[in-house]
C-alpha atoms as a PDB file:
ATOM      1  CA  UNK A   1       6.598  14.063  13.269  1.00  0.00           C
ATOM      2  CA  UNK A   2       7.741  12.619  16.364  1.00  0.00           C
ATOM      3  CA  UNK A   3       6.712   8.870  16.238  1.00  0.00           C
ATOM      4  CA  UNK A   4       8.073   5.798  18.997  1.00  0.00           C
ATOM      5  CA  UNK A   5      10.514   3.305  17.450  1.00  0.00           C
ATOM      6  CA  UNK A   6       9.042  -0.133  16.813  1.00  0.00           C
ATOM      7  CA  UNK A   7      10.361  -2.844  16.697  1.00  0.00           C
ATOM      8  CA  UNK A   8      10.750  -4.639  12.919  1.00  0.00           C
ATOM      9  CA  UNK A   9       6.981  -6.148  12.268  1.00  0.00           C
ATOM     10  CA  UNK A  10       7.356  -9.809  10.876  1.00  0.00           C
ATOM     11  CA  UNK A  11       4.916 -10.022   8.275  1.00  0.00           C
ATOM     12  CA  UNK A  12       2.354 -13.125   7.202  1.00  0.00           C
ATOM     13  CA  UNK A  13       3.448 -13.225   3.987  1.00  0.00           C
ATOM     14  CA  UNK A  14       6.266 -14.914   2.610  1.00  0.00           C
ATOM     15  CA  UNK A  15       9.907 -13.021   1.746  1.00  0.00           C
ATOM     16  CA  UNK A  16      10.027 -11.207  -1.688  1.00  0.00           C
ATOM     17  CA  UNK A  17      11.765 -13.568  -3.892  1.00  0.00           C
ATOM     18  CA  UNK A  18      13.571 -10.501  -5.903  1.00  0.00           C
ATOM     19  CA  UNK A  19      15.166  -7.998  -4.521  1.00  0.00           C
ATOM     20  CA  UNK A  20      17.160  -6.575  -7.280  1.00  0.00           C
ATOM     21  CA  UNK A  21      18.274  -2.290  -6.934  1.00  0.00           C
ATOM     22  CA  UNK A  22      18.125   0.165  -9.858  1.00  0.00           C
ATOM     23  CA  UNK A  23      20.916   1.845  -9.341  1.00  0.00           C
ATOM     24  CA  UNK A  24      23.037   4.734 -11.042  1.00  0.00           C
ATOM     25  CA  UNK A  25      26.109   2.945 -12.418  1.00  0.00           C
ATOM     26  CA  UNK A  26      25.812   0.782 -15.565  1.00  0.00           C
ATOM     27  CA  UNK A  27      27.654  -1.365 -13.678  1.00  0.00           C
ATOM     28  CA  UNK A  28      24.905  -2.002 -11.461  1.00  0.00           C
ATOM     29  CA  UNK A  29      23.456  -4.359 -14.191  1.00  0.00           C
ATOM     30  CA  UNK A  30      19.704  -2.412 -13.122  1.00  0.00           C
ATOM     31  CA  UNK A  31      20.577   0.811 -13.803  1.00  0.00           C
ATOM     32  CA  UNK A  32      18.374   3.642 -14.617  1.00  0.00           C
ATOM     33  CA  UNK A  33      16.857   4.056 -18.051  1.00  0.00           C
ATOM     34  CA  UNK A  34      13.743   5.370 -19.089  1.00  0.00           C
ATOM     35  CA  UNK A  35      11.323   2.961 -20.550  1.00  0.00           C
ATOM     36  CA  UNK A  36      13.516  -0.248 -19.516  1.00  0.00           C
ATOM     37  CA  UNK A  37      11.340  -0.780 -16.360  1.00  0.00           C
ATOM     38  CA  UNK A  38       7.847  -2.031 -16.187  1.00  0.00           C
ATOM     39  CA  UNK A  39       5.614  -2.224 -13.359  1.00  0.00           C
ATOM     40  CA  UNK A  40       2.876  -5.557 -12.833  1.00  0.00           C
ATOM     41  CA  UNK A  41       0.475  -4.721 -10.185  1.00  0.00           C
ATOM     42  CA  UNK A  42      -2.830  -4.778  -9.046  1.00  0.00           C
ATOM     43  CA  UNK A  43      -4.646  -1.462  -6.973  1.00  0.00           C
ATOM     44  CA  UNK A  44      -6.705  -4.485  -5.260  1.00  0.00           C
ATOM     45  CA  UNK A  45      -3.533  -5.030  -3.146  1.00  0.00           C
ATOM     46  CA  UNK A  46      -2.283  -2.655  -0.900  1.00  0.00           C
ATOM     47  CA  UNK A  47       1.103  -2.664  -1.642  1.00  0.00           C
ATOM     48  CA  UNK A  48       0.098  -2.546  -5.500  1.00  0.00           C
ATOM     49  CA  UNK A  49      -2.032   0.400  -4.096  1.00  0.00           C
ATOM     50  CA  UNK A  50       0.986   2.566  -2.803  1.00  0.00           C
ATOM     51  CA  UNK A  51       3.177   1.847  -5.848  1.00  0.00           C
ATOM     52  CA  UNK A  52       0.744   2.966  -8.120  1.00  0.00           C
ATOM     53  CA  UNK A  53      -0.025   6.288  -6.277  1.00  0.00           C
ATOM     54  CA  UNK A  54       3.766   6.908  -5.753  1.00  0.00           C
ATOM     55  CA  UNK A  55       4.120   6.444  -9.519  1.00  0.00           C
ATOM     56  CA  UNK A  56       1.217   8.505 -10.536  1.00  0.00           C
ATOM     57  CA  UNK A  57       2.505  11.776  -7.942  1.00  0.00           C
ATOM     58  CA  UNK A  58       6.147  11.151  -9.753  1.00  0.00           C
ATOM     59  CA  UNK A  59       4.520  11.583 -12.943  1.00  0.00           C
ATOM     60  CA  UNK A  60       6.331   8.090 -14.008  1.00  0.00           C
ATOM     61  CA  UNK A  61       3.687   6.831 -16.866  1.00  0.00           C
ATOM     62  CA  UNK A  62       5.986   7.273 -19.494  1.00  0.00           C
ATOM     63  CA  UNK A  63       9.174   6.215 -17.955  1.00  0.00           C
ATOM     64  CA  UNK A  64       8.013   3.320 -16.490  1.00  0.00           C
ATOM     65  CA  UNK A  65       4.678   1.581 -18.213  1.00  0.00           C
ATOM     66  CA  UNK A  66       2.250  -0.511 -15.582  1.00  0.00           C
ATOM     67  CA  UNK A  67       0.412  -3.539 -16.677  1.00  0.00           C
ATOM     68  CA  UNK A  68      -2.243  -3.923 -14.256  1.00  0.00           C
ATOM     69  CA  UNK A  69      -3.018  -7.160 -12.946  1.00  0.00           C
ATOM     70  CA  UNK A  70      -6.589  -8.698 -11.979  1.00  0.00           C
ATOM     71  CA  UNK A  71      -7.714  -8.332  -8.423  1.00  0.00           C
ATOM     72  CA  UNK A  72      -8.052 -11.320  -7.850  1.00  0.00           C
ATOM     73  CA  UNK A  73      -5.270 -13.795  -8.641  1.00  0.00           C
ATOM     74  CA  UNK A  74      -6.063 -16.726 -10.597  1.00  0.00           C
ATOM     75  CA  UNK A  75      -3.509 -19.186  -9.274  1.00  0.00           C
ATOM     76  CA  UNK A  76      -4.572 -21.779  -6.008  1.00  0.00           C
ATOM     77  CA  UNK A  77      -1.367 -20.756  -4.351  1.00  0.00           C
ATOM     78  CA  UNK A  78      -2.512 -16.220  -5.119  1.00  0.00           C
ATOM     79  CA  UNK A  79      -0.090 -16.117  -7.853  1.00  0.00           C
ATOM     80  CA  UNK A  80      -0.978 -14.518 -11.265  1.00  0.00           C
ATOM     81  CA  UNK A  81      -0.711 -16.758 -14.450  1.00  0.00           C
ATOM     82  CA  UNK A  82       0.248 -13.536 -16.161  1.00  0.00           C
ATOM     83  CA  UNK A  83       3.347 -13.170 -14.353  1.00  0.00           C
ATOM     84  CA  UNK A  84       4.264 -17.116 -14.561  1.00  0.00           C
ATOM     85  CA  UNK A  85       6.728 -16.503 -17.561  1.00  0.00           C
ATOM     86  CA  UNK A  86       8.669 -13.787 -15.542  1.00  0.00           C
ATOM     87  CA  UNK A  87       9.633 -15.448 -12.684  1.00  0.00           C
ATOM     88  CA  UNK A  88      10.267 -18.854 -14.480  1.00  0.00           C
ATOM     89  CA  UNK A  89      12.515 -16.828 -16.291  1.00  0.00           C
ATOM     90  CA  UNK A  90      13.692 -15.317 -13.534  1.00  0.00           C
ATOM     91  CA  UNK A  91      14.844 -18.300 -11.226  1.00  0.00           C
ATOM     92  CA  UNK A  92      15.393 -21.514 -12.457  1.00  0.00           C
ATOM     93  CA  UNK A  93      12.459 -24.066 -11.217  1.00  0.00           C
ATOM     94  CA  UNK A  94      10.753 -21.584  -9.343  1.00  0.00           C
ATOM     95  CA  UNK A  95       7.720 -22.851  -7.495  1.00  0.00           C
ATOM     96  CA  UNK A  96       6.177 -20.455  -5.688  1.00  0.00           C
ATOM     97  CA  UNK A  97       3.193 -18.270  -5.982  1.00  0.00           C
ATOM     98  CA  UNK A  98       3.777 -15.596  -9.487  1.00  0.00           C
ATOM     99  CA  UNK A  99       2.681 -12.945  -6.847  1.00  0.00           C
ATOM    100  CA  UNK A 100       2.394  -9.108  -7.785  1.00  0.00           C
ATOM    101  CA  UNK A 101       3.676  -6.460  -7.400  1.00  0.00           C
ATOM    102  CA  UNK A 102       6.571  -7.200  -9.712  1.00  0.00           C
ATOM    103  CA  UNK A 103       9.157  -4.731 -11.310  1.00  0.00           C
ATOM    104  CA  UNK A 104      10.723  -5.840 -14.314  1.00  0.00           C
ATOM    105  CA  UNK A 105      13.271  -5.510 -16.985  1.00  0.00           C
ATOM    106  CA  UNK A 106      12.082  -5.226 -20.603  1.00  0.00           C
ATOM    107  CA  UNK A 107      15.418  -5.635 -21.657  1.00  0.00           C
ATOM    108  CA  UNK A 108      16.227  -9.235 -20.084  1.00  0.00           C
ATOM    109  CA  UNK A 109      12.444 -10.452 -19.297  1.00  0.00           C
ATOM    110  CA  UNK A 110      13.390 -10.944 -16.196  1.00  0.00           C
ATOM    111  CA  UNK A 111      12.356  -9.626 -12.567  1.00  0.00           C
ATOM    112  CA  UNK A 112      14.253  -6.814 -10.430  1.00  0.00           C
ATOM    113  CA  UNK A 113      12.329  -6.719  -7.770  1.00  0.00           C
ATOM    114  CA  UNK A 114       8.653  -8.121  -5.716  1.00  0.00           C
ATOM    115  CA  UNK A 115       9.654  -5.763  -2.924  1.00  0.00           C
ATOM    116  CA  UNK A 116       7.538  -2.869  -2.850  1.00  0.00           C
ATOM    117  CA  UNK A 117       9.073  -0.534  -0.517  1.00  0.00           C
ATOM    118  CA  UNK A 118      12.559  -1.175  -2.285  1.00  0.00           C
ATOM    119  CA  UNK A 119      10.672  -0.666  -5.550  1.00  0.00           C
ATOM    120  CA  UNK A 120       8.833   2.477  -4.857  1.00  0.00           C
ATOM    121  CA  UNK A 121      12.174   3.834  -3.270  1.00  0.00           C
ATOM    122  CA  UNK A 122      14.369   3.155  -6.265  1.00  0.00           C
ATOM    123  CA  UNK A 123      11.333   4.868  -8.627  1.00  0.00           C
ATOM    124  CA  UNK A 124      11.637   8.152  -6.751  1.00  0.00           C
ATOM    125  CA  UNK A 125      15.434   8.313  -6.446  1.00  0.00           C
ATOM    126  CA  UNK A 126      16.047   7.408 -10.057  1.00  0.00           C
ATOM    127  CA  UNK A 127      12.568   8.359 -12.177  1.00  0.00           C
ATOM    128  CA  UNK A 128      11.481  11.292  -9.688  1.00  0.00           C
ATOM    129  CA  UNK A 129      12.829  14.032 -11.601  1.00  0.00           C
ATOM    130  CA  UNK A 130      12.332  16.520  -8.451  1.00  0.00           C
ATOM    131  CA  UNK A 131       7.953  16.712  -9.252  1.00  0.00           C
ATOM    132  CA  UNK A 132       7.417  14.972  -6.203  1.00  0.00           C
ATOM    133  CA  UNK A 133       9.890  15.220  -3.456  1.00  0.00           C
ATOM    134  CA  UNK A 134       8.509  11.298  -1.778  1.00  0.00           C
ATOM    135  CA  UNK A 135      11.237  10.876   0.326  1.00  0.00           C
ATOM    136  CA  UNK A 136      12.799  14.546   1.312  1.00  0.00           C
ATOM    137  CA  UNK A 137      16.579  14.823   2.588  1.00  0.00           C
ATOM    138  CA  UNK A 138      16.327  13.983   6.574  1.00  0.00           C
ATOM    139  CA  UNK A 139      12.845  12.309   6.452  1.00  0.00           C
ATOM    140  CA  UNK A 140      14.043   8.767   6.027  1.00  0.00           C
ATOM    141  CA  UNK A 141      13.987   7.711   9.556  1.00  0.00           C
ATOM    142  CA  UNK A 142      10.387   9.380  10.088  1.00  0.00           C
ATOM    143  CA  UNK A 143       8.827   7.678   6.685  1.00  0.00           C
ATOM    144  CA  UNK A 144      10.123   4.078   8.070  1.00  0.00           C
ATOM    145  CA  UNK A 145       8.606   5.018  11.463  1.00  0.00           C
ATOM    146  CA  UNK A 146       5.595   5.337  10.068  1.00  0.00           C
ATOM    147  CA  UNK A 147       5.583   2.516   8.184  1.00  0.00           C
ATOM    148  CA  UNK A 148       5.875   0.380  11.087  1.00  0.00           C
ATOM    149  CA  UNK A 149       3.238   2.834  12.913  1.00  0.00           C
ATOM    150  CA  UNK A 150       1.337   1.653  10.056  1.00  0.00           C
ATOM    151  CA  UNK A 151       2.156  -1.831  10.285  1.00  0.00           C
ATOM    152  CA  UNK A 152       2.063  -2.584  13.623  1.00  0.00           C
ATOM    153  CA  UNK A 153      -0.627  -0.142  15.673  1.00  0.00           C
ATOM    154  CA  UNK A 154      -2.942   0.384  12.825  1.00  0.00           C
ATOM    155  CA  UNK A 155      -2.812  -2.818  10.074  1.00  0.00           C
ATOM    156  CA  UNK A 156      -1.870  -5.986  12.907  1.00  0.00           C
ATOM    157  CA  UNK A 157      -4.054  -4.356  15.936  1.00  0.00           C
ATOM    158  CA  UNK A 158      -7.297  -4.170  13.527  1.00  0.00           C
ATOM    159  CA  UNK A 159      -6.278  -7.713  12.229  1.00  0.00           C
ATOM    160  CA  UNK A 160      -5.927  -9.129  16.123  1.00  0.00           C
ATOM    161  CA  UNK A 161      -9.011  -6.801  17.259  1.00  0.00           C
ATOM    162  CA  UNK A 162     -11.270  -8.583  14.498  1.00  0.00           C
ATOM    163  CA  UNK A 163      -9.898 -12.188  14.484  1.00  0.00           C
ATOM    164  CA  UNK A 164     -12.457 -15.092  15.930  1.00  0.00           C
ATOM    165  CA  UNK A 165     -13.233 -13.801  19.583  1.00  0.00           C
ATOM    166  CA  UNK A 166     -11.791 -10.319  19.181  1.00  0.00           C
ATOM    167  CA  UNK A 167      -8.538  -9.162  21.019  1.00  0.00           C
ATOM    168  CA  UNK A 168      -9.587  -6.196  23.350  1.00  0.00           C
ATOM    169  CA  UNK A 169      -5.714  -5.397  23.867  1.00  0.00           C
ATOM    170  CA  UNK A 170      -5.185  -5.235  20.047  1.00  0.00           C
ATOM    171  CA  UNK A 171      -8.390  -2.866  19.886  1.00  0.00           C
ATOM    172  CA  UNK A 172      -7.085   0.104  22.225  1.00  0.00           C
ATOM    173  CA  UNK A 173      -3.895  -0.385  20.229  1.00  0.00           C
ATOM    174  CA  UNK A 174      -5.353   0.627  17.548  1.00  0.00           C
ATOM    175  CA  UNK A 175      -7.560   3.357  18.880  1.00  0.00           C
ATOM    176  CA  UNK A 176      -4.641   4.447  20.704  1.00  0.00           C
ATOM    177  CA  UNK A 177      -2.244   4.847  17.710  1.00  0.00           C
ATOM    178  CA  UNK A 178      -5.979   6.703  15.731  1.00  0.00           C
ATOM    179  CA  UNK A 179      -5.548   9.073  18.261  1.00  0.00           C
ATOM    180  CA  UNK A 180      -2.358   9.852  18.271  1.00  0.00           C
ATOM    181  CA  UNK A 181      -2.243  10.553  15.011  1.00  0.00           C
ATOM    182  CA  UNK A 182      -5.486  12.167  14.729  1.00  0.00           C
ATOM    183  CA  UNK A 183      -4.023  14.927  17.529  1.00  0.00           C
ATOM    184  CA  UNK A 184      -0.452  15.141  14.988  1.00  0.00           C
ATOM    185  CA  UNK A 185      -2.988  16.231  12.527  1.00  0.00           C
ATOM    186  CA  UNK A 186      -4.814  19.102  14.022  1.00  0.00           C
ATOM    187  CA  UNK A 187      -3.566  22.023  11.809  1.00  0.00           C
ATOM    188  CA  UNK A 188      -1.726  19.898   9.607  1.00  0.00           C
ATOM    189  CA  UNK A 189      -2.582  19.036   5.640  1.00  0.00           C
ATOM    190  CA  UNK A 190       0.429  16.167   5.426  1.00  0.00           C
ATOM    191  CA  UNK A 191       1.975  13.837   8.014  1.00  0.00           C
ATOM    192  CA  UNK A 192       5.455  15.003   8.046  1.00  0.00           C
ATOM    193  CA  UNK A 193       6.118  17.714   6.098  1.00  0.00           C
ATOM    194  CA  UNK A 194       4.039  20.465   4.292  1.00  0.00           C
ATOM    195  CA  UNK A 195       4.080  18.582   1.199  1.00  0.00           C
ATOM    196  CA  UNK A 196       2.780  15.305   0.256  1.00  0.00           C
ATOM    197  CA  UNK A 197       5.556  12.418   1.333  1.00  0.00           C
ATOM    198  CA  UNK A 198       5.468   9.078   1.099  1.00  0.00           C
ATOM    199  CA  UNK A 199       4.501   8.908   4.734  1.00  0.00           C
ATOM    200  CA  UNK A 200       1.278  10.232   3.430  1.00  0.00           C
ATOM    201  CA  UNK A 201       0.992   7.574   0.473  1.00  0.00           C
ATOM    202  CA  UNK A 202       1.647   4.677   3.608  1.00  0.00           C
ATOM    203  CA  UNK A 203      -0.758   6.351   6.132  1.00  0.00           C
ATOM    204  CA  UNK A 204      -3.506   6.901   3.371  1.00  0.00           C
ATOM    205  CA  UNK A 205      -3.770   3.251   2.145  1.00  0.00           C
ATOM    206  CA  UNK A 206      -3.168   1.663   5.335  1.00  0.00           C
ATOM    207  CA  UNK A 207      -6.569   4.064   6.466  1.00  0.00           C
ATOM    208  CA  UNK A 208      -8.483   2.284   2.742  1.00  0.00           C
ATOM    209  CA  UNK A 209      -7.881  -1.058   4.055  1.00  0.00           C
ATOM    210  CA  UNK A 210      -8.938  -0.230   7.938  1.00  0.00           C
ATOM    211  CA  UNK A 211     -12.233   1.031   6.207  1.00  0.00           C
ATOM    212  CA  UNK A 212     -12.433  -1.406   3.181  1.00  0.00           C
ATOM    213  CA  UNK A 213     -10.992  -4.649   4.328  1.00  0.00           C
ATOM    214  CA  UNK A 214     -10.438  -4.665   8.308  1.00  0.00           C
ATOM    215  CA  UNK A 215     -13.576  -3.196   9.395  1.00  0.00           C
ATOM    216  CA  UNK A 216     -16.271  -5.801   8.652  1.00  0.00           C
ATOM    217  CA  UNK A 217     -14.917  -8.205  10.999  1.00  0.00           C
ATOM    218  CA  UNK A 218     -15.266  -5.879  13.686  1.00  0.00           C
ATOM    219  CA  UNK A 219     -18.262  -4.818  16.317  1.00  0.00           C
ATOM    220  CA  UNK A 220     -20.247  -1.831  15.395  1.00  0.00           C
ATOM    221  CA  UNK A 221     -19.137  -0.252  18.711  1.00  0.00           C
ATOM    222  CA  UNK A 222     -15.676  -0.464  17.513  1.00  0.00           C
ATOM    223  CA  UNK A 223     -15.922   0.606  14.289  1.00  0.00           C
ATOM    224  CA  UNK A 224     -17.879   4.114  15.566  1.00  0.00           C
ATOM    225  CA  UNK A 225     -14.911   4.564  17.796  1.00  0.00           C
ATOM    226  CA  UNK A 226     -12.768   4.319  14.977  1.00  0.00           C
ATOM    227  CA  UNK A 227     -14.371   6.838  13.106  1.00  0.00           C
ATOM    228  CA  UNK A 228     -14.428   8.907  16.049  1.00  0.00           C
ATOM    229  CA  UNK A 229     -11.625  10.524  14.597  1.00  0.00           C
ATOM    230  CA  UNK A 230     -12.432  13.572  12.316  1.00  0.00           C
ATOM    231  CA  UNK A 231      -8.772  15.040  11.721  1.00  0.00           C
ATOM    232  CA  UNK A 232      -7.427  11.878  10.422  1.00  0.00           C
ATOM    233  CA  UNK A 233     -10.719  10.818   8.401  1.00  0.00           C
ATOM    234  CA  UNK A 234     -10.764  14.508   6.867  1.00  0.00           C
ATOM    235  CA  UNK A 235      -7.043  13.896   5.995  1.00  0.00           C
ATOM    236  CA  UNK A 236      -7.881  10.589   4.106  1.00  0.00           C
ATOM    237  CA  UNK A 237     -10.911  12.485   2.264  1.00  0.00           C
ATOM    238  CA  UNK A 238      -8.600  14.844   1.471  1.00  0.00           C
ATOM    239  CA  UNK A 239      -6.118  12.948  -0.220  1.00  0.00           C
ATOM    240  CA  UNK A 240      -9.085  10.644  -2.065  1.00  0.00           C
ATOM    241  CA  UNK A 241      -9.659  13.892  -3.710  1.00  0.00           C
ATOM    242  CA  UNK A 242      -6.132  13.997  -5.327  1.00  0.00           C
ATOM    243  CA  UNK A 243      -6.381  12.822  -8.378  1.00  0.00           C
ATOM    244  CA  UNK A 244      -2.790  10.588  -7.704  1.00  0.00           C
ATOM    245  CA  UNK A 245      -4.797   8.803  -4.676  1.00  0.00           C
ATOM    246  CA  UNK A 246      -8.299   8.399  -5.679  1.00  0.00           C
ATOM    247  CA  UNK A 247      -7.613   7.884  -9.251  1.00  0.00           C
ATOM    248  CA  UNK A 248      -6.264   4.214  -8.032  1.00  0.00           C
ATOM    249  CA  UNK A 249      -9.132   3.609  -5.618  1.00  0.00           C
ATOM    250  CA  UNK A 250     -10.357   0.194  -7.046  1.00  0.00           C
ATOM    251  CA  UNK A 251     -12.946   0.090  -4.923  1.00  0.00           C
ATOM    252  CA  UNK A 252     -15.076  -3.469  -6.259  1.00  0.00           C
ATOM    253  CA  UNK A 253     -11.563  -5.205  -6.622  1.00  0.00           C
ATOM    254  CA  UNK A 254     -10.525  -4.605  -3.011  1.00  0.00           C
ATOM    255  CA  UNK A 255     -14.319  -6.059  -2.156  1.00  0.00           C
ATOM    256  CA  UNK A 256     -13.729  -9.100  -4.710  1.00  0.00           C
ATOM    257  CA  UNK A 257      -9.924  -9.478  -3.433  1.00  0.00           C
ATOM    258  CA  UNK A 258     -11.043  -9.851   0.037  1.00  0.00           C
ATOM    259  CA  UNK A 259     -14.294 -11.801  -0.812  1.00  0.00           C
ATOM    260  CA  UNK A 260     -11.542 -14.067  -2.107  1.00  0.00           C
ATOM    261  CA  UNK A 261      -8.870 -14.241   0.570  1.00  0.00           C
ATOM    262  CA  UNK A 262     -10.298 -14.058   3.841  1.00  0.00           C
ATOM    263  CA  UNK A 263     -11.409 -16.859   5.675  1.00  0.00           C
ATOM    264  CA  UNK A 264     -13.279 -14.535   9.047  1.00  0.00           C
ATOM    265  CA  UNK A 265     -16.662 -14.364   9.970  1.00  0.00           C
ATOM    266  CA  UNK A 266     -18.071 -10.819   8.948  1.00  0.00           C
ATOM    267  CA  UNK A 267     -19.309  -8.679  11.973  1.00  0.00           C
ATOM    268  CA  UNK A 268     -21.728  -5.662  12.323  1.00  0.00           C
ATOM    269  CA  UNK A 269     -18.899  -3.365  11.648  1.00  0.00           C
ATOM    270  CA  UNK A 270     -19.097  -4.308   8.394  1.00  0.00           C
ATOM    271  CA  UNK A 271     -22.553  -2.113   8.222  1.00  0.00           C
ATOM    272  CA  UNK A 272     -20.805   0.543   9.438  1.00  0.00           C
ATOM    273  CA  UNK A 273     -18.833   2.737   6.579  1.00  0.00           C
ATOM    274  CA  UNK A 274     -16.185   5.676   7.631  1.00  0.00           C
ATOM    275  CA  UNK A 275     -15.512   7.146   4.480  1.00  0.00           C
ATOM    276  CA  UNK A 276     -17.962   7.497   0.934  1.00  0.00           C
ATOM    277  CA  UNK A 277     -14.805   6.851  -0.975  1.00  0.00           C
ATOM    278  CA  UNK A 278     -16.076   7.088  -4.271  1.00  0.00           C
ATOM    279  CA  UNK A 279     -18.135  10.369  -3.327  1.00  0.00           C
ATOM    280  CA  UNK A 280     -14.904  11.872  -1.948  1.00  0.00           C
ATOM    281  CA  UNK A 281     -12.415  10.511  -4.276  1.00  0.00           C
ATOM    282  CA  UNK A 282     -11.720  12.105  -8.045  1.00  0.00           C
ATOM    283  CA  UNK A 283     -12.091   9.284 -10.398  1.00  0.00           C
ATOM    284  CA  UNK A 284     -12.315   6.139  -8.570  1.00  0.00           C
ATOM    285  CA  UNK A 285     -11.413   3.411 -11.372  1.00  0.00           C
ATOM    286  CA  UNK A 286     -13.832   0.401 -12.228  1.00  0.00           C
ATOM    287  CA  UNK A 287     -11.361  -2.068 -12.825  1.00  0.00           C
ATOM    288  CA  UNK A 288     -12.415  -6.049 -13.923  1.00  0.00           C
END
């Protein structure tokens, strides 16, 4: 797929406190064992989202156990009080938010890493086994452009285009960057390769949160132009179907999680749905 450079996206949140590498040497300190590693996350969050599919399309549940967090944390500051002991444990005095996700050692009780990218990297290299080729030889460059396709024209042009007073710029952004992938789609069932990738995994939850988060604090106008694009919607029902994708789809926590979090006015958008995810996806989960 042939997709513009961006430029590095600065994010809103704060910089993962851990990032620790499993690596292949036992010199490493983190390197790979089966069963050492345990993930903390919650399908509620995005990034919680795309680690968990990643996992389930590596086939990982054995090697590396999940503990699934609540969707909504249960900390002032959006920390988890579940995850408190780890990163106390982790770095002396810490005081920031115990946010998920969060891959840990079983051996030490300590954290590797609260990166997800890094995290769901490292579980393909090492855990992968060749089921699910995530990240093939040569794609690199075109799975990071997407991410930042992701980031920037689809995830901070819907949060601009909805914001108090709406950004019109920010909306053609992300209409514009709908279309263009909605056209790299025609006669295409993956976004880079004929094979699920985790381009697909970014592209797919990104698409969740446009419909499930992003889109009730926009118009209704602009939320019908948004779903005015068949080839990419049919490519998200399609993957809802998988059982890897929709199997995750915690559709009530993502409601309760942004219930929770946001702080916008809701629009008429928010009548407005683009997808039936449960209808379309194989076992969405019901998750307290």
């Amino acid at each position: 797929m042939s997709v513009t450079p961006l430029a590095p996206v600065p994010t809103t949140q704060s910089t993962p406190a851990f990032r620790g590498r499993i690596g292949r040497d036992a010199r490493s300190g983190h390197y790979a064992v089966p069963r050492r590693y345990r993930l903390h996350l919650s399908t509620a969050c995005p990034d919680g989202l795309r680690i968990a599919v990643a996992h389930s399309l590596l086939g990982l549940a054995e090697a590396c156990p999940v503990t699934f967090l609540d969707a909504v944390p249960d900390c002032p500051d959006g920390g988890h009080s579940a995850l408190r002991p780890l990163y106390e444990a982790s770095a002396h005095r810490y005081t920031g938010a115990a946010a998920g996700p969060v891959l840990s050692d079983d051996w030490s009780g300590r954290i590797v890493s609260t990166h997800a990218p890094d995290i769901t990297r490292d579980l393909a290299r090492h855990f992968g086994g060749g089921r699910a080729a995530l990240y093939p030889c040569g794609a690199e460059s075109e799975t990071e452009a997407v991410e930042r396709l992701c980031a920037d024209g689809i995830e901070r042009a819907a949060q601009n285009a909805g914001s108090a007073g709406g950004d019109p710029a920010a909306l053609d952004k992300l209409l514009e960057t709908l279309g263009s992938l909605d056209r790299w789609l025609v006669g295409r069932a993956y976004l880079i390769r004929d094979q699920i990738t985790a381009a697909d995994v970014e592209l797919w939850v990104t698409l969740v949160q446009l419909d499930t988060v992003h889109r009730h604090h926009l118009d209704a106008s602009a939320v019908q132009r948004i779903a005015d694009h068949p080839e990419l919607w049919a490519y998200a029902r399609r993957l809802a179907a998988h059982p890897a994708f929709g199997a995750h789809l915690d559709l009530d926590g993502i409601a309760r999680r942004h219930h929770a979090r946001c702080r916008g006015l809701e629009a008429a958008g928010s009548a407005v749905q683009i997808l039936d995810w449960a209808a379309h996806s194989a076992h969405v989960v019901e998750r307290r």
